[in-house]
PDB file of N, CA and C in Angstrom:
ATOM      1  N   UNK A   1      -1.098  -4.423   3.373  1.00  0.00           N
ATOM      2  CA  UNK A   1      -0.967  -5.712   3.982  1.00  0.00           C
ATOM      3  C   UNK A   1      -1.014  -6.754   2.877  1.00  0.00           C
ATOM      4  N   UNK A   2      -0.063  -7.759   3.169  1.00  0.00           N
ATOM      5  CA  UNK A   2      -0.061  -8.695   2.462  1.00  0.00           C
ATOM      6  C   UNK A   2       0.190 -10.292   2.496  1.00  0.00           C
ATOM      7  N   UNK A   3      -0.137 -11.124   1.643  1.00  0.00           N
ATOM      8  CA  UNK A   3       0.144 -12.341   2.153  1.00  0.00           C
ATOM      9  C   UNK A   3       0.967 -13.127   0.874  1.00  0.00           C
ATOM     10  N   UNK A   4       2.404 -12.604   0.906  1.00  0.00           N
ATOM     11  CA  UNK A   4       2.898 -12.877  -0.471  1.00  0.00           C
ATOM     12  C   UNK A   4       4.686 -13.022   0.260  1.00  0.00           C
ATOM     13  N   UNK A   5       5.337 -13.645  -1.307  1.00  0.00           N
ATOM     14  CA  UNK A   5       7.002 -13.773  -0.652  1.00  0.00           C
ATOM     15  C   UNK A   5       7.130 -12.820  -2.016  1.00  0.00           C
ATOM     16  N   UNK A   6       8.624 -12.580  -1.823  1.00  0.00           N
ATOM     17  CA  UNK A   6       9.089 -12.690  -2.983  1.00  0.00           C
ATOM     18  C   UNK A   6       9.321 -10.596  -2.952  1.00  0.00           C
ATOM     19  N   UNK A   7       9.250 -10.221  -4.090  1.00  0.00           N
ATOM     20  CA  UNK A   7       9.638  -8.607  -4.477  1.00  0.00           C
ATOM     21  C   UNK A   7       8.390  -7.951  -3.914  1.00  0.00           C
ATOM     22  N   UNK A   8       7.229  -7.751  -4.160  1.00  0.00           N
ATOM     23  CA  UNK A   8       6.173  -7.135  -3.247  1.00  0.00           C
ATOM     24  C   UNK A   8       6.412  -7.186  -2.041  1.00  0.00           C
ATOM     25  N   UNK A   9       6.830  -8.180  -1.292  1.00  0.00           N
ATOM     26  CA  UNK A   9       6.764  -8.187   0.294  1.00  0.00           C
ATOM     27  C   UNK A   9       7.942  -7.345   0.911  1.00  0.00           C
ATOM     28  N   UNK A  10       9.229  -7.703  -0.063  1.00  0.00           N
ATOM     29  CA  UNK A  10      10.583  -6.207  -0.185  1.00  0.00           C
ATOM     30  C   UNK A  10       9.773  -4.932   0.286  1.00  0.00           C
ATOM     31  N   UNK A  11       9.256  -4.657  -1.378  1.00  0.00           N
ATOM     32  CA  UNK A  11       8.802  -3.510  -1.271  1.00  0.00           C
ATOM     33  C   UNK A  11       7.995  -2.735  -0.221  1.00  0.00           C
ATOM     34  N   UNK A  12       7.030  -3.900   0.572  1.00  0.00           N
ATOM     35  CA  UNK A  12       5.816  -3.429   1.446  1.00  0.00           C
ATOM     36  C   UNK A  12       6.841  -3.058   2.618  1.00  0.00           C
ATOM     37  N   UNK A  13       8.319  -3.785   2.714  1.00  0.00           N
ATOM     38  CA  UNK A  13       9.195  -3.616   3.715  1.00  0.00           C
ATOM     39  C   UNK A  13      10.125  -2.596   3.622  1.00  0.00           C
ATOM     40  N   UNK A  14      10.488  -2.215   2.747  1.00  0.00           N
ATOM     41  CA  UNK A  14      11.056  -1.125   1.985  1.00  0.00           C
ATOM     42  C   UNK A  14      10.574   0.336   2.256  1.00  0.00           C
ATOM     43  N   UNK A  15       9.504  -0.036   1.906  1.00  0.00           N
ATOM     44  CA  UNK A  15       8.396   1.595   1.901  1.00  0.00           C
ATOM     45  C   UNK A  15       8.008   1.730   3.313  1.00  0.00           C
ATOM     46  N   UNK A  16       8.242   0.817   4.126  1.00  0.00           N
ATOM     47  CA  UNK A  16       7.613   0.609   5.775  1.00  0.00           C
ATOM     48  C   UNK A  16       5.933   1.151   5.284  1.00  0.00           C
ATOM     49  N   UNK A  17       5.227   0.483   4.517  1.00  0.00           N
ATOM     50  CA  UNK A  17       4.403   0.834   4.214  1.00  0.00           C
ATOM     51  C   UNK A  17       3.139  -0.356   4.356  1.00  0.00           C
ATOM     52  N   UNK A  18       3.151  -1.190   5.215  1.00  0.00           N
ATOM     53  CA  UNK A  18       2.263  -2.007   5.724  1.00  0.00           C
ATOM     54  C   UNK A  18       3.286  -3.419   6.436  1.00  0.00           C
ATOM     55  N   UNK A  19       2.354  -4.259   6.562  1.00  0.00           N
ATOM     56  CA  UNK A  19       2.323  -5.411   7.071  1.00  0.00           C
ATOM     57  C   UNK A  19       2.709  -6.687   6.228  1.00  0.00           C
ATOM     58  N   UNK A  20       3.428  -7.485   6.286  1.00  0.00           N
ATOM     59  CA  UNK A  20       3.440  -8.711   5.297  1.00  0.00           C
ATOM     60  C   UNK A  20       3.048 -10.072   5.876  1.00  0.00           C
ATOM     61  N   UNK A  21       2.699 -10.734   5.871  1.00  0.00           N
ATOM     62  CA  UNK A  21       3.307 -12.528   5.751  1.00  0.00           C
ATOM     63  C   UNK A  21       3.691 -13.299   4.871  1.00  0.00           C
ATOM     64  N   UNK A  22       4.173 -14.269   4.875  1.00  0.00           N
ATOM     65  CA  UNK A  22       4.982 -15.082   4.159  1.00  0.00           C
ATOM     66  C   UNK A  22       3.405 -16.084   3.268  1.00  0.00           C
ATOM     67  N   UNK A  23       3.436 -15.943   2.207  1.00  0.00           N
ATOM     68  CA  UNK A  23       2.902 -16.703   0.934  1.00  0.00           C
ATOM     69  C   UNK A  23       1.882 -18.104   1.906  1.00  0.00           C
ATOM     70  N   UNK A  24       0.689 -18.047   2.063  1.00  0.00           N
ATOM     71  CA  UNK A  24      -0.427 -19.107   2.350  1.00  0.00           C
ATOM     72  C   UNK A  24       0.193 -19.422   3.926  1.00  0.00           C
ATOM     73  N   UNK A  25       0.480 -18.535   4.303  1.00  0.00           N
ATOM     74  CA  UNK A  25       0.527 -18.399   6.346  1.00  0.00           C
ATOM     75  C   UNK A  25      -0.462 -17.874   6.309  1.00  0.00           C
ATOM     76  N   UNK A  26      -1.509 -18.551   6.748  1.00  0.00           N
ATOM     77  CA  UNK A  26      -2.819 -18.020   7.724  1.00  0.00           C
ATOM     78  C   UNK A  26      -2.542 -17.944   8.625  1.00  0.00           C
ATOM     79  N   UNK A  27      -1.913 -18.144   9.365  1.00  0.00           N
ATOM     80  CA  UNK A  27      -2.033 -17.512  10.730  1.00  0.00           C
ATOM     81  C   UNK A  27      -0.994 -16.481  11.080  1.00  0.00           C
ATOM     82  N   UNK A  28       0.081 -16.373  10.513  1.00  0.00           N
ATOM     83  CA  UNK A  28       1.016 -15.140   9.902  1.00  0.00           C
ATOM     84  C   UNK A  28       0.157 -14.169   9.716  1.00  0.00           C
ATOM     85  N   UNK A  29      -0.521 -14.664   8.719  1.00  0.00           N
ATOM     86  CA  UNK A  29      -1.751 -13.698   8.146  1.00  0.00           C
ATOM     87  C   UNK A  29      -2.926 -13.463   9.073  1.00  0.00           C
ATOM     88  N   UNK A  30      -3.198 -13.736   9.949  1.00  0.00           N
ATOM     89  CA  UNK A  30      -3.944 -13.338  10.782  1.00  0.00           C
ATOM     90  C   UNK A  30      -3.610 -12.379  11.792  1.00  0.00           C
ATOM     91  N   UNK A  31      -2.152 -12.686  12.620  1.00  0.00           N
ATOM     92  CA  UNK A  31      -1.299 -11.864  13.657  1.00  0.00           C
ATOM     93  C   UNK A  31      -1.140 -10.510  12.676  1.00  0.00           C
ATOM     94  N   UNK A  32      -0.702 -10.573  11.501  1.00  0.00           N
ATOM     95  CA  UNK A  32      -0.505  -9.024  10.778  1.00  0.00           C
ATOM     96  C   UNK A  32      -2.010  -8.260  10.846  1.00  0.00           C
ATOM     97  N   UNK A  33      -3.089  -8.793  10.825  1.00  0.00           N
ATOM     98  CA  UNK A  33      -4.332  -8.363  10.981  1.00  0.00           C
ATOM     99  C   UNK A  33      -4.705  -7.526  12.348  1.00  0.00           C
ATOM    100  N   UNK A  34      -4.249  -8.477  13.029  1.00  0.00           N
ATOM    101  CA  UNK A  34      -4.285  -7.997  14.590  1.00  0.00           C
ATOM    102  C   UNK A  34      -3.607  -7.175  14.772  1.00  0.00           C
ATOM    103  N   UNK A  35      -2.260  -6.591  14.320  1.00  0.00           N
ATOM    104  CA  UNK A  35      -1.394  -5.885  14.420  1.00  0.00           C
ATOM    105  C   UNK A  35      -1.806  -4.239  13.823  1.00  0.00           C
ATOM    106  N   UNK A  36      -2.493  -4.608  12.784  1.00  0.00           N
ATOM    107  CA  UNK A  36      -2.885  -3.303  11.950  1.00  0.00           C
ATOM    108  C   UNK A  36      -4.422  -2.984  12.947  1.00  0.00           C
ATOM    109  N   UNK A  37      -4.889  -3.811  13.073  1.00  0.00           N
ATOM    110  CA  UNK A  37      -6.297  -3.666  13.854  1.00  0.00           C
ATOM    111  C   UNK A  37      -5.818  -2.448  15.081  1.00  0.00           C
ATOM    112  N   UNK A  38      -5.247  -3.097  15.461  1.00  0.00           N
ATOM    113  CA  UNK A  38      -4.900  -1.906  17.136  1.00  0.00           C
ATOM    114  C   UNK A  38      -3.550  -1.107  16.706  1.00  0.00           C
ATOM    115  N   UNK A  39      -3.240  -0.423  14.986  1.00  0.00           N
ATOM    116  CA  UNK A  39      -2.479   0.690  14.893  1.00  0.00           C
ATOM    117  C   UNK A  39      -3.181   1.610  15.341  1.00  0.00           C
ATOM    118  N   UNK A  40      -2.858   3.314  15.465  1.00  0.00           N
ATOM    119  CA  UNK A  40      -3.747   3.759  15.917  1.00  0.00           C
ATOM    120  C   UNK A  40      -3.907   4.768  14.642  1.00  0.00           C
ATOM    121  N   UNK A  41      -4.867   5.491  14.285  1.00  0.00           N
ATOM    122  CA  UNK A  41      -5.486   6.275  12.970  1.00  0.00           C
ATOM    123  C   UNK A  41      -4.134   6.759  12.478  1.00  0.00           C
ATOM    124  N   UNK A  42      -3.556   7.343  13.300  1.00  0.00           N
ATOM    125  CA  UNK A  42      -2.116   7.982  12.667  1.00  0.00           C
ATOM    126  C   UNK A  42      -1.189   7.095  12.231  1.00  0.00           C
ATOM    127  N   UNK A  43      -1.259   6.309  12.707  1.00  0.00           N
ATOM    128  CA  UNK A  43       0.181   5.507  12.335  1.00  0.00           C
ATOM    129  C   UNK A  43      -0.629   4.607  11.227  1.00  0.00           C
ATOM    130  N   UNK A  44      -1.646   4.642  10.726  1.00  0.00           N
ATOM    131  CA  UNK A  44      -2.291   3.915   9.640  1.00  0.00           C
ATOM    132  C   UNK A  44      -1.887   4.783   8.471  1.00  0.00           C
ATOM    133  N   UNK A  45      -2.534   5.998   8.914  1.00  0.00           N
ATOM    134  CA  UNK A  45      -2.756   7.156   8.278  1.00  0.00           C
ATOM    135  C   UNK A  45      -0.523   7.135   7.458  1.00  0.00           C
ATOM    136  N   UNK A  46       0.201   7.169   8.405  1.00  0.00           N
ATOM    137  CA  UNK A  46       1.725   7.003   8.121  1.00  0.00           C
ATOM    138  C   UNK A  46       2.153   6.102   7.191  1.00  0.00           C
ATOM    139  N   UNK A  47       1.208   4.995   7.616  1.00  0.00           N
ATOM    140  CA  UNK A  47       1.715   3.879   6.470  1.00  0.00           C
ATOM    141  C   UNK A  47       0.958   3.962   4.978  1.00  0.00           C
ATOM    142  N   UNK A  48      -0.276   4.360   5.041  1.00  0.00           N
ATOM    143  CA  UNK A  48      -0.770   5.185   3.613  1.00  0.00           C
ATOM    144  C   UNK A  48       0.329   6.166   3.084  1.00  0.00           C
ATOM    145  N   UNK A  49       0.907   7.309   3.606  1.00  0.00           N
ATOM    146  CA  UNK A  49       1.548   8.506   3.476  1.00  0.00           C
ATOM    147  C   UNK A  49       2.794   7.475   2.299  1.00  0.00           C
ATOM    148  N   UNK A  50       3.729   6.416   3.404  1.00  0.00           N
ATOM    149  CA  UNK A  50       4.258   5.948   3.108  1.00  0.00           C
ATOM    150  C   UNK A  50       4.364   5.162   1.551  1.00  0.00           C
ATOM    151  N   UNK A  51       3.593   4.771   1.734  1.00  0.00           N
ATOM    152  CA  UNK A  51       3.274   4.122   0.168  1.00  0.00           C
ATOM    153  C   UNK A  51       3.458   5.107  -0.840  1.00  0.00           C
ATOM    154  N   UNK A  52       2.085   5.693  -0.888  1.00  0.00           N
ATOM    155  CA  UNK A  52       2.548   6.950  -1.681  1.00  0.00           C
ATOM    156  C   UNK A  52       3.762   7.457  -1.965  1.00  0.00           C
ATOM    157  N   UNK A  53       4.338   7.929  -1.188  1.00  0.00           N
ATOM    158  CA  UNK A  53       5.595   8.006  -1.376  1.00  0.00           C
ATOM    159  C   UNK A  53       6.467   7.316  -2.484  1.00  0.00           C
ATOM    160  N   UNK A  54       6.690   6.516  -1.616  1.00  0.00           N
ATOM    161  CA  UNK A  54       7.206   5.368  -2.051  1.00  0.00           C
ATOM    162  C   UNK A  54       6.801   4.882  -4.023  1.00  0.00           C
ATOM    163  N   UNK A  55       5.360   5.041  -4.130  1.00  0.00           N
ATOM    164  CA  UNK A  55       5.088   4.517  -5.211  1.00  0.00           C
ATOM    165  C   UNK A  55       5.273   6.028  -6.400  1.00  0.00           C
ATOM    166  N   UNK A  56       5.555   7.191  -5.769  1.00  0.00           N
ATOM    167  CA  UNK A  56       5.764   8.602  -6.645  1.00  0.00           C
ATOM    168  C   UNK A  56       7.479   8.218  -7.019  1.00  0.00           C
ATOM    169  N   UNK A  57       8.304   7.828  -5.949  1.00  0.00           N
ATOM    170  CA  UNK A  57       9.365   7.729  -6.202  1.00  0.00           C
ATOM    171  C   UNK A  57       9.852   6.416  -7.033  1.00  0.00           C
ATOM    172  N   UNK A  58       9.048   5.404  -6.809  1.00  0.00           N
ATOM    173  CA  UNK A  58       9.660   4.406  -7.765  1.00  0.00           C
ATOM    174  C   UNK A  58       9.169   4.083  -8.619  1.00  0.00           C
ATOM    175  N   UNK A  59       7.961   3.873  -9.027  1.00  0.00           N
ATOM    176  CA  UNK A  59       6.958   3.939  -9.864  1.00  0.00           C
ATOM    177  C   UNK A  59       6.360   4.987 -10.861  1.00  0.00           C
ATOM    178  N   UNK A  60       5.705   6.034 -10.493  1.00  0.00           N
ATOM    179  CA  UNK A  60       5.671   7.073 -10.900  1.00  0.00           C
ATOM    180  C   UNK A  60       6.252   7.174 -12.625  1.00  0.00           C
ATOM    181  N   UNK A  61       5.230   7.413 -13.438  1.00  0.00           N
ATOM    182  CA  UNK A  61       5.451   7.005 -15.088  1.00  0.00           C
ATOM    183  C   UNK A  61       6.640   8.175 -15.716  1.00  0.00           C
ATOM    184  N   UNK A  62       6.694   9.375 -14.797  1.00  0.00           N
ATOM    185  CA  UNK A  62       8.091  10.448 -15.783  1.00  0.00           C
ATOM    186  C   UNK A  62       8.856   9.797 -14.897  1.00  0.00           C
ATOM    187  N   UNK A  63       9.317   9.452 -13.574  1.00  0.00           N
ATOM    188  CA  UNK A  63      10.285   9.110 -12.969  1.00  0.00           C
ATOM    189  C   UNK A  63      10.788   7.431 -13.673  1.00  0.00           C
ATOM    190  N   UNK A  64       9.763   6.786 -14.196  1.00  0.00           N
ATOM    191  CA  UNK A  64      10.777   5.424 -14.759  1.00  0.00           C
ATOM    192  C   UNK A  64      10.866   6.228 -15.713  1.00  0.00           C
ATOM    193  N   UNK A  65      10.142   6.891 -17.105  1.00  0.00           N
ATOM    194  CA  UNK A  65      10.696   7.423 -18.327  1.00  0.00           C
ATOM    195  C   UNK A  65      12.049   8.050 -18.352  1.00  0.00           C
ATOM    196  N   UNK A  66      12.407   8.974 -16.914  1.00  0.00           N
ATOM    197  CA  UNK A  66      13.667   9.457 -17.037  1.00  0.00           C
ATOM    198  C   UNK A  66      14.474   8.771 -16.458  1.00  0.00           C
ATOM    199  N   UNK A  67      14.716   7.587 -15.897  1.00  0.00           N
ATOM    200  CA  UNK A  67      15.516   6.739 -15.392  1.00  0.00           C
ATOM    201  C   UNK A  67      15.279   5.896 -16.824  1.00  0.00           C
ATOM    202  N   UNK A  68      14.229   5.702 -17.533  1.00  0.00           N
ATOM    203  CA  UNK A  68      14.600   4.689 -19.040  1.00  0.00           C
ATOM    204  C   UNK A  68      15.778   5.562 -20.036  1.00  0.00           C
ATOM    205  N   UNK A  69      15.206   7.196 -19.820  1.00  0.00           N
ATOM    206  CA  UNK A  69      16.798   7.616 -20.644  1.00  0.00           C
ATOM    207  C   UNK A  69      17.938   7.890 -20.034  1.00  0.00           C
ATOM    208  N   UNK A  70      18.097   8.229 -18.661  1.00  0.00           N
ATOM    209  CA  UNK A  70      19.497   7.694 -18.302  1.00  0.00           C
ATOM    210  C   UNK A  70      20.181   6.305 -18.878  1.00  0.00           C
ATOM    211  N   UNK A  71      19.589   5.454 -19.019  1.00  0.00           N
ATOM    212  CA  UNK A  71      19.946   4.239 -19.126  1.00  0.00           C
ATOM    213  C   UNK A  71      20.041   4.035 -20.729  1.00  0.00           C
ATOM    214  N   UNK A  72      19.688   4.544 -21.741  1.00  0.00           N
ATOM    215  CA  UNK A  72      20.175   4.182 -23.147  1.00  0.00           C
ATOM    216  C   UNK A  72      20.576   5.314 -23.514  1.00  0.00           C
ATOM    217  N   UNK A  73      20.758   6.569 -22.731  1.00  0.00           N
ATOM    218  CA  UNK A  73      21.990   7.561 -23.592  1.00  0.00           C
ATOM    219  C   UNK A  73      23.101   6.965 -23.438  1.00  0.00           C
TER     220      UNK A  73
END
């Protein structure tokens, strides 16, 4: 969950891996609260899974190293 614009909030949308609002919305930021509050263990549990994921595949330090040498052979 987050309370940000910009490439993080992509990503959190990307990965379907939480909740966002838009940059100093409190009350944006509050409804995403409420929203995660009454997920139910599994579908929390999904959006953890998710991330992970998400952060092995794009992040993940041999996966940028071998996407850095695709890119200067």
């Amino acid at each position: 969950m987050g309370s940000l614009d910009g490439e993080a909030a992509r990503i959190i949308s990307e990965a379907n891996a939480g909740l966002s609002s838009q940059a100093e919305d409190y009350i944006a930021l509050a409804d995403c609260i409420r929203k995660m509050y009454h997920l139910s263990e599994e579908e929390r549990k999904l959006l953890g899974r998710n991330a992970r994921n998400y952060f092995v595949k794009e992040f993940e330090r041999e996966n940028l190293l071998n996407e850095l040498e695709l890119i200067l052979s």
